[in-house]
C-alpha atoms as a PDB file:
ATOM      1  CA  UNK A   1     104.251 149.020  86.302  1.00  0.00           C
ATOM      2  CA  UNK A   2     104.123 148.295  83.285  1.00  0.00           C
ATOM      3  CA  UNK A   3     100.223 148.546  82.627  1.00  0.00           C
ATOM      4  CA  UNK A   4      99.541 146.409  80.468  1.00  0.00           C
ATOM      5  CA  UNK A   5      97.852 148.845  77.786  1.00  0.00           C
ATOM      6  CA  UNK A   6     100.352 151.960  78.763  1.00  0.00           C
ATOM      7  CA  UNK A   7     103.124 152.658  76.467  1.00  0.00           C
ATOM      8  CA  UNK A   8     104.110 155.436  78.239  1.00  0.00           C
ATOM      9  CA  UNK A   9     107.869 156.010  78.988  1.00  0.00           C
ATOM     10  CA  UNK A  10     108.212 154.416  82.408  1.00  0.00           C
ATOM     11  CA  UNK A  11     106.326 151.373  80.940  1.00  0.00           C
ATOM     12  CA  UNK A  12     108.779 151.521  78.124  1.00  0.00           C
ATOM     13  CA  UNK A  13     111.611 151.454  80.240  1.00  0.00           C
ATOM     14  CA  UNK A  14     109.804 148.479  82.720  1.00  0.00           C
ATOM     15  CA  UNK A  15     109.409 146.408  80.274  1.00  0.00           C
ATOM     16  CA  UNK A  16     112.740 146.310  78.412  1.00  0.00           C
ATOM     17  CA  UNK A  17     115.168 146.623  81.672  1.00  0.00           C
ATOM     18  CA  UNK A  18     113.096 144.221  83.554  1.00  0.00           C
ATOM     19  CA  UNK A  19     112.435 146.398  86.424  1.00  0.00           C
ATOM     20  CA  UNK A  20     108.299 146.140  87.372  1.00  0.00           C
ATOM     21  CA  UNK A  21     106.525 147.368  89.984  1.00  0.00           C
ATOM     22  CA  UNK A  22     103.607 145.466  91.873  1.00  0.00           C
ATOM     23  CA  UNK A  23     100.538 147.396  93.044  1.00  0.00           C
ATOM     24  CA  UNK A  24      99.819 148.769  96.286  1.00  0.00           C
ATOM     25  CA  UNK A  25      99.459 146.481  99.663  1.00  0.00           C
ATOM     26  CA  UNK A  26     101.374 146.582 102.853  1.00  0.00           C
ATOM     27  CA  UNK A  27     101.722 144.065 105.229  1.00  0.00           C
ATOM     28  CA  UNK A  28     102.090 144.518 109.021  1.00  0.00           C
ATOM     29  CA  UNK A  29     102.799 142.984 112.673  1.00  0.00           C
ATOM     30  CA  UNK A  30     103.125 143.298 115.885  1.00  0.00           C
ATOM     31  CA  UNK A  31     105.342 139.688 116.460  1.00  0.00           C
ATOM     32  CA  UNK A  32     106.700 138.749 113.195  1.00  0.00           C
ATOM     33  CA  UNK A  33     104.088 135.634 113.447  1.00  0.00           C
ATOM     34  CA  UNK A  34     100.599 137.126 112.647  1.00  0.00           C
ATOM     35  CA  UNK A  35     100.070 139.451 109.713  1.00  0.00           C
ATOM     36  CA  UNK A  36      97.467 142.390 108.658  1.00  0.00           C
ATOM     37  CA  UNK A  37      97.311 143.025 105.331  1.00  0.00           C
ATOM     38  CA  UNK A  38      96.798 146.831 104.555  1.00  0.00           C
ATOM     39  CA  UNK A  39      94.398 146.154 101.225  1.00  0.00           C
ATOM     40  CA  UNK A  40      94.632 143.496  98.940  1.00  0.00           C
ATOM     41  CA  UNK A  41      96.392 143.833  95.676  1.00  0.00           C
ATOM     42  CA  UNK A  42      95.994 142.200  92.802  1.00  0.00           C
ATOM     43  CA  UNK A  43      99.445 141.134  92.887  1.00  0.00           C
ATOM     44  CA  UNK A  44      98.894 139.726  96.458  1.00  0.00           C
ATOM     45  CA  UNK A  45      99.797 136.634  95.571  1.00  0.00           C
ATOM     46  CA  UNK A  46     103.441 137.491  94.332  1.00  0.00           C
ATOM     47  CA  UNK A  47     104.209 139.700  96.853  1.00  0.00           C
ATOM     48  CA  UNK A  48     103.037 136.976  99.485  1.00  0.00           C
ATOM     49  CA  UNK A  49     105.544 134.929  97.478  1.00  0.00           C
ATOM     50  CA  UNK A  50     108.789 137.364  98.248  1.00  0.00           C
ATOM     51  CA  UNK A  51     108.525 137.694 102.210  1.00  0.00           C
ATOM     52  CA  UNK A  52     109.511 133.998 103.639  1.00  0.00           C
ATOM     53  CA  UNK A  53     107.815 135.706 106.699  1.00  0.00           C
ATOM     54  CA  UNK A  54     104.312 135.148 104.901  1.00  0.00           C
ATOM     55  CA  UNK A  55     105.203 131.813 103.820  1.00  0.00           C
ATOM     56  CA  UNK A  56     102.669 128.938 105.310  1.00  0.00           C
ATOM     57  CA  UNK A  57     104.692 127.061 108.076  1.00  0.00           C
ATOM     58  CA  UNK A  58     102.863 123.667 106.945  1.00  0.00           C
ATOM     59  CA  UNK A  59     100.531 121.386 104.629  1.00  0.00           C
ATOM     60  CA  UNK A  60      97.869 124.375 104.893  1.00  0.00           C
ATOM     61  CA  UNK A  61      98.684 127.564 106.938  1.00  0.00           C
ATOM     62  CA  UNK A  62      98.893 131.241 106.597  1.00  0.00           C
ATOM     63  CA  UNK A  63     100.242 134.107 108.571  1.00  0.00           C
ATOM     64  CA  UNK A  64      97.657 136.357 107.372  1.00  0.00           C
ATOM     65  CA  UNK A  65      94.964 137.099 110.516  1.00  0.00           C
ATOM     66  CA  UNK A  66      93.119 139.957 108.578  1.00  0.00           C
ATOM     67  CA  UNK A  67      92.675 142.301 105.728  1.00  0.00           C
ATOM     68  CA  UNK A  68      91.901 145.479 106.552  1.00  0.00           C
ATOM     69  CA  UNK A  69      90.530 147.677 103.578  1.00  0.00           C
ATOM     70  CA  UNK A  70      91.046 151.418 103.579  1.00  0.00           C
ATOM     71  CA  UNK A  71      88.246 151.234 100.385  1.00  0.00           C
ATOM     72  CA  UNK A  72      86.621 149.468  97.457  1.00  0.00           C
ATOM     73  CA  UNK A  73      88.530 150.286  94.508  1.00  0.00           C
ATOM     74  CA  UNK A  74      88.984 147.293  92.388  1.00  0.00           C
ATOM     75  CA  UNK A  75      93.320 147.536  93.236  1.00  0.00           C
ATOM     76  CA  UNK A  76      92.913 147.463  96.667  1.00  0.00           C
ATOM     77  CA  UNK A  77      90.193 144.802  96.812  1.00  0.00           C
ATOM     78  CA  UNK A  78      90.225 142.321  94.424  1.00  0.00           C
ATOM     79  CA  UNK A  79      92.835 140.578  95.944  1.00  0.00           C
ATOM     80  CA  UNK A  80      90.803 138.649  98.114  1.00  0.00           C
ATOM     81  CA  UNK A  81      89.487 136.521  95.279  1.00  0.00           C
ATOM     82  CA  UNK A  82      92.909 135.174  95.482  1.00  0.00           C
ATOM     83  CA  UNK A  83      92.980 134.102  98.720  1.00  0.00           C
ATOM     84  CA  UNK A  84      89.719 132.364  97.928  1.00  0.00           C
ATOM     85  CA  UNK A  85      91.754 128.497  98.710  1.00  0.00           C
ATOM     86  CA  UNK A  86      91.947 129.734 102.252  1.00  0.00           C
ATOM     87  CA  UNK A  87      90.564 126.929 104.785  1.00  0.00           C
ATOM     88  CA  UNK A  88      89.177 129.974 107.362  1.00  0.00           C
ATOM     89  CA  UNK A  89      86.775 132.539 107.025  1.00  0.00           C
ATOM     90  CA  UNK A  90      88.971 135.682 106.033  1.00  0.00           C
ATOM     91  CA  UNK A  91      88.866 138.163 108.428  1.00  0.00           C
ATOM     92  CA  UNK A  92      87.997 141.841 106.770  1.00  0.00           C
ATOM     93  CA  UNK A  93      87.848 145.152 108.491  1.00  0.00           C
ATOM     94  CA  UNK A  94      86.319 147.839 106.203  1.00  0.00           C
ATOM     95  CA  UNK A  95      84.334 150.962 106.472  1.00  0.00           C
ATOM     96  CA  UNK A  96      80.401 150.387 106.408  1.00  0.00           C
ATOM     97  CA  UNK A  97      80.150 152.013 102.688  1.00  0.00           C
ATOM     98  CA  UNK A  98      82.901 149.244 101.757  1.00  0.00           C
ATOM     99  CA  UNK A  99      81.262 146.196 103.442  1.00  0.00           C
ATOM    100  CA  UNK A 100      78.295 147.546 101.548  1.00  0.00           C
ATOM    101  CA  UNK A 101      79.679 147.685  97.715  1.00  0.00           C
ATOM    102  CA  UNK A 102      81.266 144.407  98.411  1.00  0.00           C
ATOM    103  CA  UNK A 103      77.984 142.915  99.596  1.00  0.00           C
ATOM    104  CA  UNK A 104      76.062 144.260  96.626  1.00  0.00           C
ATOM    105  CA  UNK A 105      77.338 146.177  93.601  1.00  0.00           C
ATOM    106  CA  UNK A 106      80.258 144.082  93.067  1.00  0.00           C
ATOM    107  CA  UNK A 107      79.683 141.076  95.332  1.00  0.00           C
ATOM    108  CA  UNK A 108      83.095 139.877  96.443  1.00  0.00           C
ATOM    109  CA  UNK A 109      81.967 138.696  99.510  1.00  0.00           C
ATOM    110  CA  UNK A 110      78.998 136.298  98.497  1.00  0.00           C
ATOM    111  CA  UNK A 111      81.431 134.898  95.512  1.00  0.00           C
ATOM    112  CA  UNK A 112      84.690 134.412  98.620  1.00  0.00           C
ATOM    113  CA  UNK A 113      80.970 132.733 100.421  1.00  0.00           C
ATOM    114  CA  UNK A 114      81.359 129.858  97.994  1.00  0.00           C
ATOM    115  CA  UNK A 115      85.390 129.065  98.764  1.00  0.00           C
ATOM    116  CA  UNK A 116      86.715 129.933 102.087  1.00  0.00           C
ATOM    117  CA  UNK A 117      84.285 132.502 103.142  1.00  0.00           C
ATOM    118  CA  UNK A 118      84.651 135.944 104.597  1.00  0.00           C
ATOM    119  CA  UNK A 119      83.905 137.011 108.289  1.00  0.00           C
ATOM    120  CA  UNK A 120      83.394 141.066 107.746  1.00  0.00           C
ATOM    121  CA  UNK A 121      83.483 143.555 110.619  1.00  0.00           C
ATOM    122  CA  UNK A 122      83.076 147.224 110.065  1.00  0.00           C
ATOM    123  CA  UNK A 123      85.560 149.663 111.155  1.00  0.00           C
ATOM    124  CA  UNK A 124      83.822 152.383 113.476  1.00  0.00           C
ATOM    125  CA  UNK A 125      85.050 156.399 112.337  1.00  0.00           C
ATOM    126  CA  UNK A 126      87.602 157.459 115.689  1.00  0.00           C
ATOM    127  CA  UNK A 127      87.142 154.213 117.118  1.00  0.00           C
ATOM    128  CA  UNK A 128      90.810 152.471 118.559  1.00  0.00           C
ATOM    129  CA  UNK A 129      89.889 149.053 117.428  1.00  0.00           C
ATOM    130  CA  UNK A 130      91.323 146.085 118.036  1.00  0.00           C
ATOM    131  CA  UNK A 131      92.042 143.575 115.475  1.00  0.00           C
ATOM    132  CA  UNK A 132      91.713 139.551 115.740  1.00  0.00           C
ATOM    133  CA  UNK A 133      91.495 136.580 113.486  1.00  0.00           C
ATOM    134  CA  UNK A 134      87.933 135.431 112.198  1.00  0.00           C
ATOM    135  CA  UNK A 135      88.166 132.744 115.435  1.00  0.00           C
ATOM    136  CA  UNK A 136      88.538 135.719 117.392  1.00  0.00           C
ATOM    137  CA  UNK A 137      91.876 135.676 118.391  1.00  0.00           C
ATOM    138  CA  UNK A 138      93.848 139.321 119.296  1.00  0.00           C
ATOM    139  CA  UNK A 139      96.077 140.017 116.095  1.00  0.00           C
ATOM    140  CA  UNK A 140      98.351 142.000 118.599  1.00  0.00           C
ATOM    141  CA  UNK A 141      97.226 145.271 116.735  1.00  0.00           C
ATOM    142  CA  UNK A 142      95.433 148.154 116.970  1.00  0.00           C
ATOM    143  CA  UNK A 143      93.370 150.601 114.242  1.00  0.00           C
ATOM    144  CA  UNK A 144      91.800 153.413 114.011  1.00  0.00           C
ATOM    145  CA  UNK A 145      90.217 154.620 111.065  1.00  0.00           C
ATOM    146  CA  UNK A 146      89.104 157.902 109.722  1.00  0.00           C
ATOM    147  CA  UNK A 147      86.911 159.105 107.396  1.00  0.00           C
ATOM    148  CA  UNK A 148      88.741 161.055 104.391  1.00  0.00           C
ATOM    149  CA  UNK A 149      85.804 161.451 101.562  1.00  0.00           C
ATOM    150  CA  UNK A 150      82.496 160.033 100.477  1.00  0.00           C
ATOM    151  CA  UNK A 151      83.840 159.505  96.831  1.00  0.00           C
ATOM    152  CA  UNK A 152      82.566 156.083  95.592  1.00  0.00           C
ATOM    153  CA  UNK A 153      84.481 153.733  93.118  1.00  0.00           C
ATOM    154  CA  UNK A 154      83.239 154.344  89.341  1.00  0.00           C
ATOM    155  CA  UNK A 155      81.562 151.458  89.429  1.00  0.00           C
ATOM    156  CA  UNK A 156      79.526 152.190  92.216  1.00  0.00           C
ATOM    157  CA  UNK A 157      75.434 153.729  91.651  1.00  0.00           C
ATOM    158  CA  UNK A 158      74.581 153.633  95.202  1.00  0.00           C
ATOM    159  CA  UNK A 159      74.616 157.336  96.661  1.00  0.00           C
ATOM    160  CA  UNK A 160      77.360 158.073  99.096  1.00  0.00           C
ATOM    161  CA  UNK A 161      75.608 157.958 102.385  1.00  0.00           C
ATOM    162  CA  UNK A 162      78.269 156.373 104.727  1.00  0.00           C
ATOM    163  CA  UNK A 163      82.255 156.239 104.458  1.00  0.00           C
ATOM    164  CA  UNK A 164      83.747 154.830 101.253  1.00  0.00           C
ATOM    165  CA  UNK A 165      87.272 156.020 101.998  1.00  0.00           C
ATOM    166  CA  UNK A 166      89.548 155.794 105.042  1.00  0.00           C
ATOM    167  CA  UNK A 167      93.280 156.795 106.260  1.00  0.00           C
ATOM    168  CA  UNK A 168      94.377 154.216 109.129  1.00  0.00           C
ATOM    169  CA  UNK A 169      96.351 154.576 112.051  1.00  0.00           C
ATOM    170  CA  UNK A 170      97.986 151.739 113.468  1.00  0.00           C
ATOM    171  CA  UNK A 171      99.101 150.835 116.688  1.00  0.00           C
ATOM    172  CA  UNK A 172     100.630 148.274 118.806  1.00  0.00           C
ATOM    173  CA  UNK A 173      99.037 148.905 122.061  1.00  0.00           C
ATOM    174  CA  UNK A 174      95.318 150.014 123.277  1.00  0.00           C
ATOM    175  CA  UNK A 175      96.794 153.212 124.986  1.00  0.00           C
ATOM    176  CA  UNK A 176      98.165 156.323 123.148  1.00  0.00           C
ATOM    177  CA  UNK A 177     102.126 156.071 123.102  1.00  0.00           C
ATOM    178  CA  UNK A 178     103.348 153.435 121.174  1.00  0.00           C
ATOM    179  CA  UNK A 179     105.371 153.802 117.800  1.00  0.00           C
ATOM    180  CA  UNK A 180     102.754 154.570 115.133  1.00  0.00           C
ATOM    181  CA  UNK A 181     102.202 153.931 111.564  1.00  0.00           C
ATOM    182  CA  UNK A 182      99.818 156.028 109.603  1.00  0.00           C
ATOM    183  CA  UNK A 183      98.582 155.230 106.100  1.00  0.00           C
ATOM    184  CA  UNK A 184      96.752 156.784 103.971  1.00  0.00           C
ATOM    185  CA  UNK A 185      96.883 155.575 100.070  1.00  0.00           C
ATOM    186  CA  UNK A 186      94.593 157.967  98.577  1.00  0.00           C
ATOM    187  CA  UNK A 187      94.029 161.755  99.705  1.00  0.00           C
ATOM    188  CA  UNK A 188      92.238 164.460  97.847  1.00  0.00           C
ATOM    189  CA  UNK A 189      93.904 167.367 100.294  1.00  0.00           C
ATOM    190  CA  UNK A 190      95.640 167.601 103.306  1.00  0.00           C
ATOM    191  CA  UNK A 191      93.006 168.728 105.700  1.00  0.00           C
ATOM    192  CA  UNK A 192      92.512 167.832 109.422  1.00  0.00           C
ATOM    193  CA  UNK A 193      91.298 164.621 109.156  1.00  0.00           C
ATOM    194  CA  UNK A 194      94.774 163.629 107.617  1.00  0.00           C
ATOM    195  CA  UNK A 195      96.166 165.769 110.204  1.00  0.00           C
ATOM    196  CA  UNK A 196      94.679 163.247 112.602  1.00  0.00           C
ATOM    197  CA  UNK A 197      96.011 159.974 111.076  1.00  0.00           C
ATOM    198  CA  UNK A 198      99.370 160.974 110.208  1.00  0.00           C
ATOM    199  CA  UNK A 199     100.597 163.973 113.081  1.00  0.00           C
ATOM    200  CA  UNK A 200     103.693 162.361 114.422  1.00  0.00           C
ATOM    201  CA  UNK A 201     103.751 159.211 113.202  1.00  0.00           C
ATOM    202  CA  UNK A 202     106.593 157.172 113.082  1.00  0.00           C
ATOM    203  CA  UNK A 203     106.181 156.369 109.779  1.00  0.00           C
ATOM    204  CA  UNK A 204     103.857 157.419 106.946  1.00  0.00           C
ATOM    205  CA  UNK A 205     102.612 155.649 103.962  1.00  0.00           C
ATOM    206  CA  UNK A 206     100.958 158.424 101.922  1.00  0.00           C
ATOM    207  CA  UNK A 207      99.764 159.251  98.805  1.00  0.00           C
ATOM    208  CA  UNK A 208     102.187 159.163  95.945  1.00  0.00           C
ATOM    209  CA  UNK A 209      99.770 158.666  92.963  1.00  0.00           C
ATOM    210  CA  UNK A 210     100.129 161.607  90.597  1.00  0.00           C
ATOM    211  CA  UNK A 211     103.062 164.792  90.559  1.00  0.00           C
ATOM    212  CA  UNK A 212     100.826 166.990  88.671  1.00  0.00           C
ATOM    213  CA  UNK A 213      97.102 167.631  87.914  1.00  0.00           C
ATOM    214  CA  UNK A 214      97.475 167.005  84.575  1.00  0.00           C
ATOM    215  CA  UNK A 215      99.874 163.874  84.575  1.00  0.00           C
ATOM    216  CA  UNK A 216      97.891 161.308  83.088  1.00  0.00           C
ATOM    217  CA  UNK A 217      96.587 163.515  80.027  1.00  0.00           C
ATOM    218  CA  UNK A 218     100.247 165.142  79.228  1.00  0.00           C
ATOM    219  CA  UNK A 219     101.443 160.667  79.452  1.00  0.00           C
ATOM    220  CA  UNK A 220      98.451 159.238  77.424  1.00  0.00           C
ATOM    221  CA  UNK A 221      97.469 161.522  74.955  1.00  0.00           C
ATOM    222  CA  UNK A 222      94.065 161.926  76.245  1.00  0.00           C
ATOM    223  CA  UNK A 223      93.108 165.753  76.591  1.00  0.00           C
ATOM    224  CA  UNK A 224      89.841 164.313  78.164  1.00  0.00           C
ATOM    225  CA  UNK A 225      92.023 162.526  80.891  1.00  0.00           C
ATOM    226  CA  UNK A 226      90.610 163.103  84.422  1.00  0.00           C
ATOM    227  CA  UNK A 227      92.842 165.117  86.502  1.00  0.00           C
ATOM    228  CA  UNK A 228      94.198 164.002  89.413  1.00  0.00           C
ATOM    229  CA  UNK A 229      92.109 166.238  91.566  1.00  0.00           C
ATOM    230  CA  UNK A 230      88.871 164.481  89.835  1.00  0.00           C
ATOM    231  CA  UNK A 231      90.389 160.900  90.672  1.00  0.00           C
ATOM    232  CA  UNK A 232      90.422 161.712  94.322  1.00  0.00           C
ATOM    233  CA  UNK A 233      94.616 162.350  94.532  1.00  0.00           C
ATOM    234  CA  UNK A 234      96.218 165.897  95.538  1.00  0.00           C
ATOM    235  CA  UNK A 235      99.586 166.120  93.394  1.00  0.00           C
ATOM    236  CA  UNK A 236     102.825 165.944  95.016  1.00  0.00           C
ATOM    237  CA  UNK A 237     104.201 168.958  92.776  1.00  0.00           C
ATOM    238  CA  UNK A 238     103.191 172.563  93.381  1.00  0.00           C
ATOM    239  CA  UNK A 239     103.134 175.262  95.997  1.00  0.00           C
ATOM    240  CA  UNK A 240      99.688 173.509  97.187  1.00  0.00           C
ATOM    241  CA  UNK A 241     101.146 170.058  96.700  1.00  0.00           C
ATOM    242  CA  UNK A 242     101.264 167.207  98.897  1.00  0.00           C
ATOM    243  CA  UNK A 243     104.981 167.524  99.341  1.00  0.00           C
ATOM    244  CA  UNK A 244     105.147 171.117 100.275  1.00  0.00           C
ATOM    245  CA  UNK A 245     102.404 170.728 103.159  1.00  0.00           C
ATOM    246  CA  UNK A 246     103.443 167.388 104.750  1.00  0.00           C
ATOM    247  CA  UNK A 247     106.344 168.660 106.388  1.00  0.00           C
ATOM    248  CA  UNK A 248     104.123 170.276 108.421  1.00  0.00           C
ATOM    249  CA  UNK A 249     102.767 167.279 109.474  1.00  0.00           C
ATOM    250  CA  UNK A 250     106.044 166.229 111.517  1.00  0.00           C
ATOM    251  CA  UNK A 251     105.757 162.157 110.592  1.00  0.00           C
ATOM    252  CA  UNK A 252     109.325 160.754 111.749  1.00  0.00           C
ATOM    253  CA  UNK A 253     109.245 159.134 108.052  1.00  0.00           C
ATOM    254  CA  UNK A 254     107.194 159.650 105.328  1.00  0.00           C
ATOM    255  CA  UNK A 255     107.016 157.230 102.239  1.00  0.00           C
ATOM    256  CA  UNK A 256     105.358 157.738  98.626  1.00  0.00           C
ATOM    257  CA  UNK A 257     103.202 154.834  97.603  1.00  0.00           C
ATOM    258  CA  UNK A 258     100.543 153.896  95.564  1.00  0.00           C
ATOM    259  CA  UNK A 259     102.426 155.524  92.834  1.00  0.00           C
ATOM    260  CA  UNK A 260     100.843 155.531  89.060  1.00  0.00           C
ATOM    261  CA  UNK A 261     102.843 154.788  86.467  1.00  0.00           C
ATOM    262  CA  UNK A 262     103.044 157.614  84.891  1.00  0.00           C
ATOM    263  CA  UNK A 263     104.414 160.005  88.088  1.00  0.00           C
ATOM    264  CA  UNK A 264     108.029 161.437  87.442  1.00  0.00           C
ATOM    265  CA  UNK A 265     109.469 160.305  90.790  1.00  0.00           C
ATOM    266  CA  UNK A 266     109.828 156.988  89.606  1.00  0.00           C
ATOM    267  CA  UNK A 267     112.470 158.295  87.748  1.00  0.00           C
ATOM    268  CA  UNK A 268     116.040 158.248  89.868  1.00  0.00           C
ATOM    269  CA  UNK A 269     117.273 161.054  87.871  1.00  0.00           C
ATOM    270  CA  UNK A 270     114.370 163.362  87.645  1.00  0.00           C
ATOM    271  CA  UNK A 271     114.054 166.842  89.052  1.00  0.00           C
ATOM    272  CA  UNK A 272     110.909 165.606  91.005  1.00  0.00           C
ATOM    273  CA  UNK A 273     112.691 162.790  92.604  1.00  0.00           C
ATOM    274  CA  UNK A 274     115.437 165.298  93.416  1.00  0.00           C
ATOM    275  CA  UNK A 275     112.658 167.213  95.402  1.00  0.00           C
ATOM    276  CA  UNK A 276     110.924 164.599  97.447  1.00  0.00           C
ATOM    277  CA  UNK A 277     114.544 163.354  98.415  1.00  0.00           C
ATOM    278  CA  UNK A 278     115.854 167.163  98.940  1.00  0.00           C
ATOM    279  CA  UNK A 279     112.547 167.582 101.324  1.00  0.00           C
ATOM    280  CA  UNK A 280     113.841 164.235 102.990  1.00  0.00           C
ATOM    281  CA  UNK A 281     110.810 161.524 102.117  1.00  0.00           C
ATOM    282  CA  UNK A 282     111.340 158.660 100.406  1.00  0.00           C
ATOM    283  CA  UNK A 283     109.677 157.358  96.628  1.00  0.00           C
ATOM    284  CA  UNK A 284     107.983 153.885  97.874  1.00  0.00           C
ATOM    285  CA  UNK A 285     109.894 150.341  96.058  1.00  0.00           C
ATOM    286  CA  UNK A 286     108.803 146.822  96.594  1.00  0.00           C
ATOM    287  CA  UNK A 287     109.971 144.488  98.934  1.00  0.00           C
ATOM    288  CA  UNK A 288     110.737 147.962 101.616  1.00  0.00           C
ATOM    289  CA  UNK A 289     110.346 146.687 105.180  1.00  0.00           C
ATOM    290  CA  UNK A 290     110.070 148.897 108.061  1.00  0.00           C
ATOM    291  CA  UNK A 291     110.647 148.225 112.311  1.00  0.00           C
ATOM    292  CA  UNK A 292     108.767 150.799 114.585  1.00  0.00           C
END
């Protein structure tokens, strides 16, 4: 936030105060020294650029051991073509529809092929998996990814046969009974599959994109707009809303993110922030940083 075509009020109010907002990417570790990154943003670079943490620690270095990629839509992904001066093979977990669309429809990987390369490795559904480097090397973390929905980027033609979309739960330790962190950027309901990622978790990164259904019409203009239900997102707003069912969910902590630009919350002084802090979660900023 801004958009750069959106003159909707929150844009407004970006660009004159100042205040923006980078898109959605999280970066964790189990030492402080190596680094997963939780999708790749198109603002990767900047937001590399405001954790010294991340920093290279010499002529060429990075802290980053892998990208893990809970889809293929074009702001989670695209990322990677800016990390294209690495001097290693990036390491990528993704689901097998993901690897796929990368591979083919929109071939990130055989472009990356031509700079530093990618090393790709899928992420089995249920399966605790345990992350390394692309020279094999243990990244001190472990993931376990489920499947959420078969719903394939726009861009996409290729039928939906294997997993396009997947929550993540991460962990610092093979066995059951370490501090967890669930995320899960998209969600089109709250069904038992999400109950499995994010039940308990010490903290969870969830869905934040729209408050209502009919958000991005009511901002834009656009009486054709897709809903937010179309786009894959359950609203946060509602009796059926995200924010009235995660409760029941019992994460320790529960942060908004991948939040559009047009969602109330961002607001300090709305009513909907008012309700997401009343039910004690927390609107996602930039720059947050979390111990477990």
């Amino acid at each position: 936030m801004p958009q750069w075509n959106c003159g909707c009020a929150h844009c407004q109010a970006a660009r004159t105060s100042g205040r923006s907002r980078t898109q959605s990417s999280v970066a964790v570790s189990g030492d402080g020294e190596r680094w997963i990154l939780l999708n790749a943003s198109p603002d990767v670079r900047q937001q590399l650029q405001a954790h010294p943490s991340l920093w290279p620690r010499g002529a060429r270095h990075t802290s980053i051991a892998a990208v893990v990629l809970t889809d293929a839509e074009i702001d989670h992904t695209l990322g990677l073509m800016l990390l294209r001066e690495a001097t290693q093979p990036i390491q990528v977990y993704a689901p097998a529809g993901v690897i796929g669309l990368l591979t083919r429809e929109w071939p990130l990987f055989t472009v990356l092929g031509a700079y530093g390369g990618v090393s790709a490795c899928g992420l089995p559904e249920g399966v605790r998996t345990a992350l390394q480097d692309s020279e094999g090397g243990s990244a001190g973390l472990w993931c376990t990814a489920v499947a959420l929905s078969r719903r394939a980027p726009r861009y996409a033609r290729e039928r939906p046969t294997e997993s396009w979309e997947v929550g993540l739960r991460i962990e610092d330790r093979a066995e059951s009974g370490g501090p967890v962190l669930a995320y899960i950027p998209a969600a089109g309901c709250i069904d038992e599959r999400v109950e499995r990622i994010a039940r308990a978790a010490d903290l969870l990164l969830f869905d934040g994109t729209f408050w209502s259904d009919a958000e991005l019409a009511r901002a834009t203009g656009h009486r054709d707009g897709a809903t937010a239900r179309a786009m894959g997102h359950l609203p946060l707003g509602g009796p059926d809303g995200s924010l009235a069912a995660l409760a029941k969910l019992q994460a320790k902590r529960t942060v908004f993110v991948h939040i559009n630009n047009t969602n109330p919350i961002l607001d300090p002084g709305s009513s909907e922030r008012g309700q997401v802090e009343r039910a004690g979660m927390t609107v996602g900023e930039d720059g947050m940083e979390f111990e477990l």
